[in-house]
Protein backbone atom coordinates (compact mmCIF):
# COMPACT_ATOMS: atom_id res chain seq x y z
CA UNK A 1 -6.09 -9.74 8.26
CA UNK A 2 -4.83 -5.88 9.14
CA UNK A 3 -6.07 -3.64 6.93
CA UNK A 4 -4.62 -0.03 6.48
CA UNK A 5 -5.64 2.91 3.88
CA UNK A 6 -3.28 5.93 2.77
CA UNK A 7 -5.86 8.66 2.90
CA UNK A 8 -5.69 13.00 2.73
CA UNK A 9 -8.54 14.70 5.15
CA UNK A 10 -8.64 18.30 4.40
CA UNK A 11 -11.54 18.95 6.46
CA UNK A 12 -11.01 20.42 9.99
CA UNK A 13 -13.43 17.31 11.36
CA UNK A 14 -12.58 13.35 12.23
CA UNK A 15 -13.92 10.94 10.14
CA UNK A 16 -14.83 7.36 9.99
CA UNK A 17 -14.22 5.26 7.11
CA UNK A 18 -16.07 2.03 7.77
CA UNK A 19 -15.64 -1.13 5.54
CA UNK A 20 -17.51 -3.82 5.06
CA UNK A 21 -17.90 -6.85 2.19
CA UNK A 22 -20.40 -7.87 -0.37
CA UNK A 23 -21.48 -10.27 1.90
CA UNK A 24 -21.63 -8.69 5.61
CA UNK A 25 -24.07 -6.08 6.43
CA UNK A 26 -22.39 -4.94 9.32
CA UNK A 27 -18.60 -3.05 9.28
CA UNK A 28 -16.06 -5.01 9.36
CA UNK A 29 -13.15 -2.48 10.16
CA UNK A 30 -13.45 1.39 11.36
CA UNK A 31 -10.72 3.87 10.13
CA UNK A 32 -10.51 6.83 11.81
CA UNK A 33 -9.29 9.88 9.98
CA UNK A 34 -7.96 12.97 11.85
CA UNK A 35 -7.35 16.35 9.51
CA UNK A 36 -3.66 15.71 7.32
CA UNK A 37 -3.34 19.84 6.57
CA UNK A 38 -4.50 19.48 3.40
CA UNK A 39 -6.34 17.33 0.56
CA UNK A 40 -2.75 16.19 -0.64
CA UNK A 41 -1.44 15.41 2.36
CA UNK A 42 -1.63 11.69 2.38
CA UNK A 43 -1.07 9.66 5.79
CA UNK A 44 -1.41 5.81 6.60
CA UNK A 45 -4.44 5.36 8.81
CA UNK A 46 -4.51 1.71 10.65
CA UNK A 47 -8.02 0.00 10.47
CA UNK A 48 -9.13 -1.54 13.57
CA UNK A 49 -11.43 -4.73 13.85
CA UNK A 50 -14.95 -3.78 14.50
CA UNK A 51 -15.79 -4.48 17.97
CA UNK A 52 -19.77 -5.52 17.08
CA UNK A 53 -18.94 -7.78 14.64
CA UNK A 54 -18.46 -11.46 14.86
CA UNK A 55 -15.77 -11.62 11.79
CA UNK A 56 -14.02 -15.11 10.97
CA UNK A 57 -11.05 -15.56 8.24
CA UNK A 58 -12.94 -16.21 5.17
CA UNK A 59 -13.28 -19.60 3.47
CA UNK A 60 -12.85 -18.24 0.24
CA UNK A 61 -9.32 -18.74 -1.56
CA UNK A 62 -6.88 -16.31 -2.73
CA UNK A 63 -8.03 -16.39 -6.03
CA UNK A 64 -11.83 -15.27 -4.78
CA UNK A 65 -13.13 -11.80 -5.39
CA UNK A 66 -14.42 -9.45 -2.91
CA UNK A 67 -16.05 -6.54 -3.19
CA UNK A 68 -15.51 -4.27 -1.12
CA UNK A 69 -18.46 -1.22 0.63
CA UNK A 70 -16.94 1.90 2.06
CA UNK A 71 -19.28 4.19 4.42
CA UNK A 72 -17.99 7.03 5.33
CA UNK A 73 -19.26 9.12 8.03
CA UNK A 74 -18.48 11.32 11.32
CA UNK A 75 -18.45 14.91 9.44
CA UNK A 76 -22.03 15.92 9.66
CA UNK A 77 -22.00 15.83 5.77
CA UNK A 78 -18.54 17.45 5.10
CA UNK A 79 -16.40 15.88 2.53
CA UNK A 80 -13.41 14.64 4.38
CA UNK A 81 -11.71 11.75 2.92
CA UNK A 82 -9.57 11.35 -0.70
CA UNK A 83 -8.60 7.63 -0.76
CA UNK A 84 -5.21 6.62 -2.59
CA UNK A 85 -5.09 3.25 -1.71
CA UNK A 86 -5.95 0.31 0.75
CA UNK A 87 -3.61 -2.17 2.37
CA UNK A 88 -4.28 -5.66 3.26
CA UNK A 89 -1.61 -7.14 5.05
């Protein structure tokens, strides 16, 4: 599953969006997010597959709930991320 967010960072640092499940303890995607100009300057960020992780497709059905954990780090305590919306495709 590819995962993509549509996120504004209107700090002048990179940050790391990191998502994992209810279930996992460790991240199961890493989103990068460069400076957009501006806190409503929204861009599509592609997630990419964390490499430590051992992820396999879910058992659980369409129907199932997950909930999701967002970390967010990489600005040495800087706000840098307003979320609109995440992707699953």
């Amino acid at each position: 599953m590819n995962l993509n967010l549509t996120v504004a960072n209107g700090a002048k640092c990179m940050g790391v969006i990191e998502i994992s499940t209810d279930d996992s303890s460790a991240g199961l995607y890493q989103c990068k997010v460069a400076p957009t100009g501006g806190w409503n300057m929204f861009e599509t960020v592609s997630c990419t597959l964390a490499e430590k992780t051992n992820a396999k497709r879910s058992t659980r059905d369409d129907s199932s709930v997950v909930e999701l954990v967002l970390s967010f780090a990489g600005c040495e305590g800087v706000s840098f991320a307003r979320l609109d919306n995440i992707i699953f495709f």
